[in-house]
C-alpha atoms as a PDB file:
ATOM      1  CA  UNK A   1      19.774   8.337  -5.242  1.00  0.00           C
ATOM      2  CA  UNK A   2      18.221  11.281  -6.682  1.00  0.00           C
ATOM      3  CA  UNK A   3      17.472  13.952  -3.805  1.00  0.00           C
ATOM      4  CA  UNK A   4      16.267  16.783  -5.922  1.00  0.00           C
ATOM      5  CA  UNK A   5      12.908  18.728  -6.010  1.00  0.00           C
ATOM      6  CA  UNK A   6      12.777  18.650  -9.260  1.00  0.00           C
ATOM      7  CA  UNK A   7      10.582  15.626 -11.463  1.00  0.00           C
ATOM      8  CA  UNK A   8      13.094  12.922 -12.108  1.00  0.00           C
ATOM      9  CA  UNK A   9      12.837   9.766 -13.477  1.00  0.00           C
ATOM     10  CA  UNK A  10      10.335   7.079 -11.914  1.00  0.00           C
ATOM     11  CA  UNK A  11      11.932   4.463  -9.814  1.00  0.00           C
ATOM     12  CA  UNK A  12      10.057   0.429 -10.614  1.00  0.00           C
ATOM     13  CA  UNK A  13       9.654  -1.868  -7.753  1.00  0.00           C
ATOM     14  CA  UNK A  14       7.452  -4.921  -8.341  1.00  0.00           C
ATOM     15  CA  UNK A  15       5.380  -6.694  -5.851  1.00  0.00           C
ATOM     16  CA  UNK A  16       4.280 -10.322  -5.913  1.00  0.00           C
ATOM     17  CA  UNK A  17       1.011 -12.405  -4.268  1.00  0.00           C
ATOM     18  CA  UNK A  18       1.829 -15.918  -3.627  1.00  0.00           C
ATOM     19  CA  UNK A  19      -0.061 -18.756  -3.307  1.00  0.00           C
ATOM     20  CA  UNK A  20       0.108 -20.091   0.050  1.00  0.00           C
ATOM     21  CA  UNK A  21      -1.509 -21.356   3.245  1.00  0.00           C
ATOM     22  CA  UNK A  22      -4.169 -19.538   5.296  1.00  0.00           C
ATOM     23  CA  UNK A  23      -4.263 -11.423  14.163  1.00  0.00           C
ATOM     24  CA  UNK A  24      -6.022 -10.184  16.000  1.00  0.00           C
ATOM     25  CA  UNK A  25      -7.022  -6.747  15.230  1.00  0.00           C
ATOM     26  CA  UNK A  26      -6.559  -3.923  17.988  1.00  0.00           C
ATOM     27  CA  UNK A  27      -9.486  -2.005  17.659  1.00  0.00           C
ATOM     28  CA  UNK A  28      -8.733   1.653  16.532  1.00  0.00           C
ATOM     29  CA  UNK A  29     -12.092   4.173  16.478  1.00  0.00           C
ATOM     30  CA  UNK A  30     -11.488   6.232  13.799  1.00  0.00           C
ATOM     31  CA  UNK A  31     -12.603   9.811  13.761  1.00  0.00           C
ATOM     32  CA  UNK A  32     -13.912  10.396  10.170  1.00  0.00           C
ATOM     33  CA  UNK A  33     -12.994  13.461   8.245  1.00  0.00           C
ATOM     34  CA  UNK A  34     -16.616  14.585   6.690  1.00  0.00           C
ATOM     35  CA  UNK A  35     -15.278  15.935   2.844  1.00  0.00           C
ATOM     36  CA  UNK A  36     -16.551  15.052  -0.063  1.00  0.00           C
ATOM     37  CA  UNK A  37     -15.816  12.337  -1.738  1.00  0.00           C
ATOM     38  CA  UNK A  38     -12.915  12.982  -4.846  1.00  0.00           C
ATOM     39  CA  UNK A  39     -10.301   9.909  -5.218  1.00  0.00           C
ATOM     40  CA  UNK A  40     -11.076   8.863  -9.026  1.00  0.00           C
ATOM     41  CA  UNK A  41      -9.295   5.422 -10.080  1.00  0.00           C
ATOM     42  CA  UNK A  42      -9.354   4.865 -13.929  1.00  0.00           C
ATOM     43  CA  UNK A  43      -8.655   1.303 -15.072  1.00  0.00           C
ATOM     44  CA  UNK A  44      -6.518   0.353 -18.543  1.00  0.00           C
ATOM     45  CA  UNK A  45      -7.967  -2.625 -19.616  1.00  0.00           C
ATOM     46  CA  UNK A  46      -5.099  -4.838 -21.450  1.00  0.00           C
ATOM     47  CA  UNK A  47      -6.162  -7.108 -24.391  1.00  0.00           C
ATOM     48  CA  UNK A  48      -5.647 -10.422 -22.131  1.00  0.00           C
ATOM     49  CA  UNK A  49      -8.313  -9.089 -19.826  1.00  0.00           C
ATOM     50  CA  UNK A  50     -10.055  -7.723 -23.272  1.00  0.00           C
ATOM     51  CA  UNK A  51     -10.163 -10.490 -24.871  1.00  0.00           C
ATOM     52  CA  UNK A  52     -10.836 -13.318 -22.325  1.00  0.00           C
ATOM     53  CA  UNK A  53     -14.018 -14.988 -22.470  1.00  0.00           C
ATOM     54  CA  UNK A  54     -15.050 -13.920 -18.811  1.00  0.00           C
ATOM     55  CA  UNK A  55     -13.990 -10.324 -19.857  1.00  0.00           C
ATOM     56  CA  UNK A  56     -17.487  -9.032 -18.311  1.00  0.00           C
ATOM     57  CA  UNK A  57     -17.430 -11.249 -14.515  1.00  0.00           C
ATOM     58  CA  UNK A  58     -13.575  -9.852 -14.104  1.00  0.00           C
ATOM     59  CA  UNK A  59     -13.886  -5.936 -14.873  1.00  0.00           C
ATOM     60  CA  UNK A  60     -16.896  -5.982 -13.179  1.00  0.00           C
ATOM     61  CA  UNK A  61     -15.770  -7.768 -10.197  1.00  0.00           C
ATOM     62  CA  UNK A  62     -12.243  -5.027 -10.628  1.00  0.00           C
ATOM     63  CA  UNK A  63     -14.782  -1.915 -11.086  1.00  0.00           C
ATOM     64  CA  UNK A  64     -16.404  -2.908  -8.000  1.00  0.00           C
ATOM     65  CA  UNK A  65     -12.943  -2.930  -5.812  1.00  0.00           C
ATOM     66  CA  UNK A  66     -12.544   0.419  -7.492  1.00  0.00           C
ATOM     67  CA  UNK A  67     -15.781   1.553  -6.544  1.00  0.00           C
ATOM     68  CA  UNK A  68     -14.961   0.928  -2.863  1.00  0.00           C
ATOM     69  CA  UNK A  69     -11.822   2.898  -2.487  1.00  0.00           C
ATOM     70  CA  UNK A  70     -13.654   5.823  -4.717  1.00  0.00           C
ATOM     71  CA  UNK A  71     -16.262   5.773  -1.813  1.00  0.00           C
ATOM     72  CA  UNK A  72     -13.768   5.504   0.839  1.00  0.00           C
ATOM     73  CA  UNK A  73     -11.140   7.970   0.158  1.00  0.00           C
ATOM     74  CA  UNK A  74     -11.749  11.853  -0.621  1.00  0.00           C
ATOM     75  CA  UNK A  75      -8.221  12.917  -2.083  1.00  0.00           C
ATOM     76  CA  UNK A  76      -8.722  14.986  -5.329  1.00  0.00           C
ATOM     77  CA  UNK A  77      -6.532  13.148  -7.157  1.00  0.00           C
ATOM     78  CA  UNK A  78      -6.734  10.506 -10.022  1.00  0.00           C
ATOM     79  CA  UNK A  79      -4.427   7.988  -9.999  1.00  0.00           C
ATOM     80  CA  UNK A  80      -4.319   5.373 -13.526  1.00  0.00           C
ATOM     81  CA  UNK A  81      -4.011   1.676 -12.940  1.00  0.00           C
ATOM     82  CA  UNK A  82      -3.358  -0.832 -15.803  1.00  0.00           C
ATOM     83  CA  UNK A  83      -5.076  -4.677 -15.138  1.00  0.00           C
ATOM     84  CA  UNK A  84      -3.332  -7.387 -16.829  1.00  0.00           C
ATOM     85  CA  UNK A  85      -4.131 -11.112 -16.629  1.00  0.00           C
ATOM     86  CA  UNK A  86      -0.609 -13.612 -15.697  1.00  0.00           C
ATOM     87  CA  UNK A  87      -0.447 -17.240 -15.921  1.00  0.00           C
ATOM     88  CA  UNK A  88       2.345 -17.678 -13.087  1.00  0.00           C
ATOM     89  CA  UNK A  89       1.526 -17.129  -9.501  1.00  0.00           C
ATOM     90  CA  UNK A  90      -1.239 -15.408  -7.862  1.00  0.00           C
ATOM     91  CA  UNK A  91      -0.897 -11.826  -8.490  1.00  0.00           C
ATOM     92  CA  UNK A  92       1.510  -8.922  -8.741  1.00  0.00           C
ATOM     93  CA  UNK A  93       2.063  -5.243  -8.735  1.00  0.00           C
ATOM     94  CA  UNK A  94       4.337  -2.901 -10.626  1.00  0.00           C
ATOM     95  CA  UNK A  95       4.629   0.909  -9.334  1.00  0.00           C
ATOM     96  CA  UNK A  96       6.361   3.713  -9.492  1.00  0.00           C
ATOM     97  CA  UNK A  97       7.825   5.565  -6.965  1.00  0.00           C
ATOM     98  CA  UNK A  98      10.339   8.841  -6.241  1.00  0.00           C
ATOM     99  CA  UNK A  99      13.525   9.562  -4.064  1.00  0.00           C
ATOM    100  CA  UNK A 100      12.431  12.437  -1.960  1.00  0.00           C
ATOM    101  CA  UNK A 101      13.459  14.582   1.213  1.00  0.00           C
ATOM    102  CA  UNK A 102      11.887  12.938   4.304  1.00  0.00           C
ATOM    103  CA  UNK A 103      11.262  16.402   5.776  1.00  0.00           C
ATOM    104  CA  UNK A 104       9.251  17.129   2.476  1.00  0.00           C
ATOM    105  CA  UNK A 105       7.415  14.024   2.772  1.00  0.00           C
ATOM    106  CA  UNK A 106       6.031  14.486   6.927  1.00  0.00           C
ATOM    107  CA  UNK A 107       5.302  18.162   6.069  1.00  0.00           C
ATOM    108  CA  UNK A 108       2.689  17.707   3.224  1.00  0.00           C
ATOM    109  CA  UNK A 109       1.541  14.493   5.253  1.00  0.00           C
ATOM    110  CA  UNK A 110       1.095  17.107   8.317  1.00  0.00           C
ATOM    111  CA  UNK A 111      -1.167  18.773   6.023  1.00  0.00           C
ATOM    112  CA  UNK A 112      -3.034  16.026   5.019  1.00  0.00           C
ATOM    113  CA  UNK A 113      -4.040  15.285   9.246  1.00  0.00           C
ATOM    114  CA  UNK A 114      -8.195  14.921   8.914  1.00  0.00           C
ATOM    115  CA  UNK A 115      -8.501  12.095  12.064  1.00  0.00           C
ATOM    116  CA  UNK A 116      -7.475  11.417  15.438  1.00  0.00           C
ATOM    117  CA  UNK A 117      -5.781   8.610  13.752  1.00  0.00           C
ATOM    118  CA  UNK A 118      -3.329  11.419  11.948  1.00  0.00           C
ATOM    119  CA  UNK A 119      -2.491  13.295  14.279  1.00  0.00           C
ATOM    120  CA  UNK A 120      -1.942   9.998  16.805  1.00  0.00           C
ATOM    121  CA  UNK A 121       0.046   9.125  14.085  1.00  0.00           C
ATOM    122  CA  UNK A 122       2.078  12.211  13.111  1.00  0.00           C
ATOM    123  CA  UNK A 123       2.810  12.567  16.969  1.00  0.00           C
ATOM    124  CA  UNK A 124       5.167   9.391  16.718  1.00  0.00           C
ATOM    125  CA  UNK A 125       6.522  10.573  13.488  1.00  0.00           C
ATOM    126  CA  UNK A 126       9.455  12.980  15.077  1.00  0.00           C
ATOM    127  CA  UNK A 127      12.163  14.672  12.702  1.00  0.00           C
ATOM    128  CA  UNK A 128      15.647  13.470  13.268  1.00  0.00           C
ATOM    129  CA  UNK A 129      18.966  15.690  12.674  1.00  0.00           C
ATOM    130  CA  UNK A 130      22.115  13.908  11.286  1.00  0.00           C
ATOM    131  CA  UNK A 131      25.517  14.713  12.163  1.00  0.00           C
ATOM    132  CA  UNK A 132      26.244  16.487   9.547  1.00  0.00           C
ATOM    133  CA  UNK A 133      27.301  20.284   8.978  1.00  0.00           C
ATOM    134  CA  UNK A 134      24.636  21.996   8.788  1.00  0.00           C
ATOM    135  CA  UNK A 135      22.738  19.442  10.136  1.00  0.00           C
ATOM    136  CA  UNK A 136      20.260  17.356   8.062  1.00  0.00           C
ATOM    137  CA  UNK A 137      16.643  16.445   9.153  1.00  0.00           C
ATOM    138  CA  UNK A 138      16.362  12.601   8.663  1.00  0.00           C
ATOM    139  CA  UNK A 139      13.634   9.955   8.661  1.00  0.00           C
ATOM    140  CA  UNK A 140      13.812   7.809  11.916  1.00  0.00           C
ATOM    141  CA  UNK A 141      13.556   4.305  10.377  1.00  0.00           C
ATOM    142  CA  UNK A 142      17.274   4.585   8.686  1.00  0.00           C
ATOM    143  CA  UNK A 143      18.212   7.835   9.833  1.00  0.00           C
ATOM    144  CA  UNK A 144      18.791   8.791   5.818  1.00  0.00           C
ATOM    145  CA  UNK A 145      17.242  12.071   4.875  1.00  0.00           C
ATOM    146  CA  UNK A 146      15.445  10.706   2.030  1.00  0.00           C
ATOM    147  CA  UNK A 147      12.170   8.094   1.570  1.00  0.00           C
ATOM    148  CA  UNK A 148      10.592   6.513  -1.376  1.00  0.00           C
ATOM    149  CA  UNK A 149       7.350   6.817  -1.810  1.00  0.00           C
ATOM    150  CA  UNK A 150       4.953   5.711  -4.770  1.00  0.00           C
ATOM    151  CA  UNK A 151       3.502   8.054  -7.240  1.00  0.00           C
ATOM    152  CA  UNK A 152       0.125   7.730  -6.016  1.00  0.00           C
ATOM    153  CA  UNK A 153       0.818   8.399  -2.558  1.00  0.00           C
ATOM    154  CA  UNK A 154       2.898  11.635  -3.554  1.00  0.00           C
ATOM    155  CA  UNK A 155      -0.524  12.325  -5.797  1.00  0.00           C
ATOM    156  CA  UNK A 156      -2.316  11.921  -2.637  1.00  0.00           C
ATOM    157  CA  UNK A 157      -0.787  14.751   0.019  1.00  0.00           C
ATOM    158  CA  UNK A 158       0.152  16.753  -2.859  1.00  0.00           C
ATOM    159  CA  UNK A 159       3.788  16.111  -3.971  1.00  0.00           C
ATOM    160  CA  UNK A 160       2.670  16.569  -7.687  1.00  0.00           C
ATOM    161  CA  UNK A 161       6.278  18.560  -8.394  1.00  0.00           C
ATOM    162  CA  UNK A 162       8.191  15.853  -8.047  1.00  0.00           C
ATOM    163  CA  UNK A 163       6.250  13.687 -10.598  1.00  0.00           C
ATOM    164  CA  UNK A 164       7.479  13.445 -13.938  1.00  0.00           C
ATOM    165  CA  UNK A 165       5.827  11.211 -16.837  1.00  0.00           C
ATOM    166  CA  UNK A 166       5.391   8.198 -16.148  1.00  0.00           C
ATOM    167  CA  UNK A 167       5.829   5.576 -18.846  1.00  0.00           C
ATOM    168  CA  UNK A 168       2.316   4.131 -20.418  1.00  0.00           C
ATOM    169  CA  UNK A 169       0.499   7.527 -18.337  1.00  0.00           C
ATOM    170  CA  UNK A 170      -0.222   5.051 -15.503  1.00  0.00           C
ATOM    171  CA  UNK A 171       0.446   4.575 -11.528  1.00  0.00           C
ATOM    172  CA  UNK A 172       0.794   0.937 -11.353  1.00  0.00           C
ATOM    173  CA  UNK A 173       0.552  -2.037 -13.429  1.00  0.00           C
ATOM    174  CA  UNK A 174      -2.172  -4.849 -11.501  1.00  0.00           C
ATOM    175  CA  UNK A 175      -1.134  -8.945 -12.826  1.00  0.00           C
ATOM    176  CA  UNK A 176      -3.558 -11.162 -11.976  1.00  0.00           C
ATOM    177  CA  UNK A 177      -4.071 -15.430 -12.587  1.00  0.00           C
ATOM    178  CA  UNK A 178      -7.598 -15.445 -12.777  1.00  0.00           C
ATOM    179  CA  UNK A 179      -7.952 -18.804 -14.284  1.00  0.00           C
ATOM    180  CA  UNK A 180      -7.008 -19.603 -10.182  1.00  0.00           C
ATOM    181  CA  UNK A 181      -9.435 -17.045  -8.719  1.00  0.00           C
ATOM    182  CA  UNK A 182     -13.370 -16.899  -8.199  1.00  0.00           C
ATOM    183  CA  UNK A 183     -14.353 -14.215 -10.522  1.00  0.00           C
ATOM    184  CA  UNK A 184     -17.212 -13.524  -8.318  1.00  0.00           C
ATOM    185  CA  UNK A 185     -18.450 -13.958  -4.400  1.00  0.00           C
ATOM    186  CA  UNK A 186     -21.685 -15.791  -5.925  1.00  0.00           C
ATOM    187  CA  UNK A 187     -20.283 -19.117  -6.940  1.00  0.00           C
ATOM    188  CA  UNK A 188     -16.618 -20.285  -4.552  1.00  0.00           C
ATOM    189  CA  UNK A 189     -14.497 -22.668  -5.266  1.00  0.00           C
ATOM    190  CA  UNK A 190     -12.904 -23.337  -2.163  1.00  0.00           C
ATOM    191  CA  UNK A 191      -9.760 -24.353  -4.041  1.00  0.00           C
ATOM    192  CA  UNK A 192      -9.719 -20.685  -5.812  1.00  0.00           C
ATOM    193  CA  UNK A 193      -8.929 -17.744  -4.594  1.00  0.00           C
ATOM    194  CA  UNK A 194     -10.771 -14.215  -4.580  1.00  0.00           C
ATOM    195  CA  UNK A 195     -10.486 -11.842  -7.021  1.00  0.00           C
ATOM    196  CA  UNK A 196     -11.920  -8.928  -5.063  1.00  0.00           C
ATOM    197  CA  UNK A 197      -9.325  -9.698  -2.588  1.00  0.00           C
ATOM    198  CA  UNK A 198      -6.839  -9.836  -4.620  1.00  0.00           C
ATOM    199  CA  UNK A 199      -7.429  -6.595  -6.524  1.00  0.00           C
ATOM    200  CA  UNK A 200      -7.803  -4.574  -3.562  1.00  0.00           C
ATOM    201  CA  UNK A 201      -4.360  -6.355  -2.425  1.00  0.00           C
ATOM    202  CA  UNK A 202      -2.560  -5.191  -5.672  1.00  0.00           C
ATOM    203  CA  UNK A 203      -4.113  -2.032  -5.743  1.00  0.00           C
ATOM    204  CA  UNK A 204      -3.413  -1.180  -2.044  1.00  0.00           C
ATOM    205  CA  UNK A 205       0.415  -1.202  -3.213  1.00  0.00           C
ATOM    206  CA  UNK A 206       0.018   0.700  -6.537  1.00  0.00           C
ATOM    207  CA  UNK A 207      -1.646   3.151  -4.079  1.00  0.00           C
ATOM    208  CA  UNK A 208       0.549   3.451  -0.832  1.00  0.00           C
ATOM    209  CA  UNK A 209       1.713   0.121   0.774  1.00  0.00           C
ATOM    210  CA  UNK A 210       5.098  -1.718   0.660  1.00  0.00           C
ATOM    211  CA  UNK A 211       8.423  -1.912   2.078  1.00  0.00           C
ATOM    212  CA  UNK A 212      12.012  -0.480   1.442  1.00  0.00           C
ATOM    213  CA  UNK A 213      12.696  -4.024   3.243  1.00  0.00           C
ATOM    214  CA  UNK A 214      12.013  -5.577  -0.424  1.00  0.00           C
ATOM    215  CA  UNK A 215      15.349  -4.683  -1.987  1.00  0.00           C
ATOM    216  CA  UNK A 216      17.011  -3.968   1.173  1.00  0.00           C
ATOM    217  CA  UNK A 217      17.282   0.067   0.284  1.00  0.00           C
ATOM    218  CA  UNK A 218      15.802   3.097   1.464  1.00  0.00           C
ATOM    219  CA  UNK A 219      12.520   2.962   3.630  1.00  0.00           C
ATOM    220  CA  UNK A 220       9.037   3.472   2.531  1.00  0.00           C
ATOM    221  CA  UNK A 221       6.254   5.664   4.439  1.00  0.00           C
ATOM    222  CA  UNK A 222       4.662   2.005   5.776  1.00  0.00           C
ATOM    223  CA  UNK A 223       8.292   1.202   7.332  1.00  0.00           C
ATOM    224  CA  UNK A 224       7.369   4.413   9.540  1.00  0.00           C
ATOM    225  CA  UNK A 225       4.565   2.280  11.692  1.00  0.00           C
ATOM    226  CA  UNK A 226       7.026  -0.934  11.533  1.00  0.00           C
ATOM    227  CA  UNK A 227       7.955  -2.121  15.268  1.00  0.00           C
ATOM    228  CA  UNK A 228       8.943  -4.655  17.004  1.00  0.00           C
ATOM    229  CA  UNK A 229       6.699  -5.635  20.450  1.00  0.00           C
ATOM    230  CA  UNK A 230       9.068  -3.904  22.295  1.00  0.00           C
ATOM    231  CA  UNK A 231       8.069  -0.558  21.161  1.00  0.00           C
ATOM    232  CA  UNK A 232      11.111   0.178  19.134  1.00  0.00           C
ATOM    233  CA  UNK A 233      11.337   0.569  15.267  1.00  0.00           C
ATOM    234  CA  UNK A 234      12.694  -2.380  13.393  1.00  0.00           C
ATOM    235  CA  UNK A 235      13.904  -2.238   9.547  1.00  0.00           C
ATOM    236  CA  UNK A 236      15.115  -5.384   9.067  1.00  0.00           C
ATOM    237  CA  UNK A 237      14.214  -8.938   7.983  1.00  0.00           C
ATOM    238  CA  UNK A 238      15.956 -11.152  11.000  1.00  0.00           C
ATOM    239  CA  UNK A 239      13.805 -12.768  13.361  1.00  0.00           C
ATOM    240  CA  UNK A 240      10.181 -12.554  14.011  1.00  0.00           C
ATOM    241  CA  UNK A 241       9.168  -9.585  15.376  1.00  0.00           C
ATOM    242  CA  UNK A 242       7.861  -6.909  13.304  1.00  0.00           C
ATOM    243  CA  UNK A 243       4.275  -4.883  13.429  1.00  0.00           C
ATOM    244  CA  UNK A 244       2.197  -2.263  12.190  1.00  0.00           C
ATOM    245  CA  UNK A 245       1.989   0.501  14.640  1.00  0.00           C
ATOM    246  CA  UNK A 246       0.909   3.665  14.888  1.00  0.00           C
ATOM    247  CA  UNK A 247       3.080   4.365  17.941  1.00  0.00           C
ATOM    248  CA  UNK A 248       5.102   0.963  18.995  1.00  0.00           C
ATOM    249  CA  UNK A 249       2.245   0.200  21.559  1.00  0.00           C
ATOM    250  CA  UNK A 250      -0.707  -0.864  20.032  1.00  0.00           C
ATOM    251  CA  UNK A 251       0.560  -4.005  17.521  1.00  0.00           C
ATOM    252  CA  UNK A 252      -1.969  -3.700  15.066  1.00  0.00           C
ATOM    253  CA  UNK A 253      -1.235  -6.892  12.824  1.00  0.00           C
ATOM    254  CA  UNK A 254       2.574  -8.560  12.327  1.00  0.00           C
ATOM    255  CA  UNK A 255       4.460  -8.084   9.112  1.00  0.00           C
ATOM    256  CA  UNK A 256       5.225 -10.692   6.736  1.00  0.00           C
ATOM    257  CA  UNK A 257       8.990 -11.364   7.727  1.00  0.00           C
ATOM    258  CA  UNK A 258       9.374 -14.417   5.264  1.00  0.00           C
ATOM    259  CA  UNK A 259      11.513 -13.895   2.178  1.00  0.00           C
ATOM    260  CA  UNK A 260       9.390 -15.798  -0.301  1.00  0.00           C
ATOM    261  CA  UNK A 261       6.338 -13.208   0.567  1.00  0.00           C
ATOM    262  CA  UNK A 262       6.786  -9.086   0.461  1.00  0.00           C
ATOM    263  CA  UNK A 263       8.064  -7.324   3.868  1.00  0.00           C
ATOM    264  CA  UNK A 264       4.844  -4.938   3.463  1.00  0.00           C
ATOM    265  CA  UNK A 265       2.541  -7.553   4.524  1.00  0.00           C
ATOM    266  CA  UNK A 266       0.998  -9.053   6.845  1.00  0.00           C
ATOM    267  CA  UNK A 267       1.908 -12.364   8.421  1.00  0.00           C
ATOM    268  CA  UNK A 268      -0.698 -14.988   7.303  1.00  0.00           C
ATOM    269  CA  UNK A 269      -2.561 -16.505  10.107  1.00  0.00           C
ATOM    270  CA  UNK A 270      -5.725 -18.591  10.521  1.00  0.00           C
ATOM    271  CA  UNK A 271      -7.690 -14.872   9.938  1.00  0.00           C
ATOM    272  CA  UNK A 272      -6.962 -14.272   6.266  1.00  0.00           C
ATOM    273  CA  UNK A 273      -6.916 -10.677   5.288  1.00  0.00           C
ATOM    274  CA  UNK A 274      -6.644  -8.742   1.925  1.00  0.00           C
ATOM    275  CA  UNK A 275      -2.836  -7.763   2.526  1.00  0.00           C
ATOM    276  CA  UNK A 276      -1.461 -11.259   3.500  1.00  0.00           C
ATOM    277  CA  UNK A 277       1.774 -12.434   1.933  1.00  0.00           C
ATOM    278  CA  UNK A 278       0.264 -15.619   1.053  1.00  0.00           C
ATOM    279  CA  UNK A 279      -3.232 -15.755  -0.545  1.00  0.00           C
ATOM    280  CA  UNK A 280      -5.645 -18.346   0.981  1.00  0.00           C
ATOM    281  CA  UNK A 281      -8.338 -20.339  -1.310  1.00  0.00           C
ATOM    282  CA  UNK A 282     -11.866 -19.856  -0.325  1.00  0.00           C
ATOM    283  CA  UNK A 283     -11.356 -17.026   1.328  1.00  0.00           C
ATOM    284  CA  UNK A 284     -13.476 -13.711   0.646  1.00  0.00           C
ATOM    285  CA  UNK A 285     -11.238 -11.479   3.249  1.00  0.00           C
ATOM    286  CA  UNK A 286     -12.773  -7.427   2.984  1.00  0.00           C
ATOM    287  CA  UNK A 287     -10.388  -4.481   3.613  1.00  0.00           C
ATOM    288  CA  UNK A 288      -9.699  -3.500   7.383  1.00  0.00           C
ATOM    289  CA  UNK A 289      -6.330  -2.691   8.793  1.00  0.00           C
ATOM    290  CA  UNK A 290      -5.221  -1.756   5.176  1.00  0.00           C
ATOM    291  CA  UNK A 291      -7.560   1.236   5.359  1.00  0.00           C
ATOM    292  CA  UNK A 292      -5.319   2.449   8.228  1.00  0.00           C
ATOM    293  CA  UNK A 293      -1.965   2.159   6.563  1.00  0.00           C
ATOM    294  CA  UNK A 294      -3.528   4.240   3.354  1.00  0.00           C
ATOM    295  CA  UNK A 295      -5.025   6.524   6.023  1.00  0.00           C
ATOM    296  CA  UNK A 296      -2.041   7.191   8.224  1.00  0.00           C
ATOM    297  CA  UNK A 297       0.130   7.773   4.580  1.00  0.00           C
ATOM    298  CA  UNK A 298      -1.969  10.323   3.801  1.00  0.00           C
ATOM    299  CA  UNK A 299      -5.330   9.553   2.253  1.00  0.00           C
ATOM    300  CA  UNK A 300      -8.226  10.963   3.568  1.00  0.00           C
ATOM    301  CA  UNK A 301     -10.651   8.413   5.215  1.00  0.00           C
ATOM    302  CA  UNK A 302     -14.899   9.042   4.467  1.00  0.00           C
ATOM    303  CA  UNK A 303     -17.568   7.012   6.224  1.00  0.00           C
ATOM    304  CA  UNK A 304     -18.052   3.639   5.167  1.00  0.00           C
END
């Protein structure tokens, strides 16, 4: 595990959609920051996606989930995300993420507090000391003094030092079935699922989201709002009980805790939303709750 400050070499960690069947929100006001608006996301078109005969309904459909999170997010940062078209499953994500000091991590996402949200947030994020001599600060998921986080998000509250090249120049590489998917929101096939949905999943996870859960290693900065209804923070994949939280109180939708979906996200219920583990067809789900997680990681929330 590389601890250094220094650029190293990016760490892959692939994330799958699956096909699968169809929470109840607690309502969080946000306090919007007011800053202009500076998140760019540039898109790689790949020659399946190039050359497909719908090549105009999908990047068009892709551009506008872009669009969205360019008018919703004011980091000045661009962050490079190559869309691919698959012919197994529903969708997938490959990123790139770095080994980094915890302590490193909360302080440049201290600076990043715009909302109430961050700095309800940061209050439940406290530093822990090991026993070690001299003590180490550690992150209070694992109580290691490192956490992974993805390129982007480092991008995001400023942790550009510990980026090195990444291979191809981009973030995150976006696989998506569309010969399964309603290209647009005009015409649904209730037996297809949504490829604005499903874009905005995969990008959400190039971007921020995910779990250390995955591959049973280090944590992730979403397994720092991952409790169990008790209150207490959970980092494992027994049982039942496991939510996003911004302080162990208020459950704001449970985790995925099935192993044939990915540990960062939600449980699928009867209320489909973008960041389910298991897509439903027909379904047109728009981002909500995932706004928070990018939020509370450390990009910087505009007015819808």
């Amino acid at each position: 595990m590389n601890s250094s400050f220094h650029p190293s070499p990016p760490l892959l960690k692939r994330n799958g959609w699956s096909i699968g069947p169809a929470l109840l929100l607690a309502v969080i006001l946000l306090a919007i920051a007011t800053t202009a608006r500076a998140l760019v996301i540039v898109p790689v078109w790949d020659s399946t996606i190039t050359n497909d005969p719908n090549v105009a309904a999908i990047t068009n459909t892709i551009n506008m989930a872009i669009q969205f999170y360019e008018m919703r997010f004011a980091n000045p940062i661009t962050v490079n995300i190559e869309f691919e078209e698959t012919t197994s499953g529903l969708s997938e994500s490959d990123w790139y993420y770095y080994n980094i000091f915890y302590t490193q991590f909360l302080t440049n996402l201290q600076q990043h507090a715009t909302t109430a949200n961050d700095t309800y947030a940061l209050a439940h994020l406290p530093y822990g000391l090991s026993n070690t001599a001299p003590p180490s600060l550690t992150n209070p998921v694992n109580g290691n003094t490192i956490i992974r986080a993805h390129s982007a998000n480092l991008r995001a509250i400023g942790l550009t030092n510990y980026i090195a090249e990444l291979p191809g120049g981009v973030d995150g590489i976006v696989s998506l079935n569309t010969s399964i998917m309603n290209l647009t929101r005009t015409s649904i096939d209730p037996s297809k699922y949504d490829l604005l949905s499903v874009a905005d999943h995969e990008m959400d996870e190039v971007l921020a989201l995910g779990s250390g859960l995955q591959d049973s290693d280090g944590p992730f900065p979403q397994d720092l709002f991952r409790y169990s209804s008790a209150g207490a923070r959970t980092f494992t994949t027994s049982g039942d009980d496991a939510w996003f939280s911004l302080d162990g109180t208020n459950l704001l939708v449970q985790f995925n805790q099935q192993s044939d979906g990915d540990y960062g996200d939600w449980h699928t219920s009867s209320t489909p939303r973008v960041q389910d583990a298991f897509g439903t067809p027909g379904a047109t789900p728009d981002m909500g709750v995932e706004f928070i997680g990018l939020h509370v990681q450390g990009y910087d929330l505009l007015p819808p």
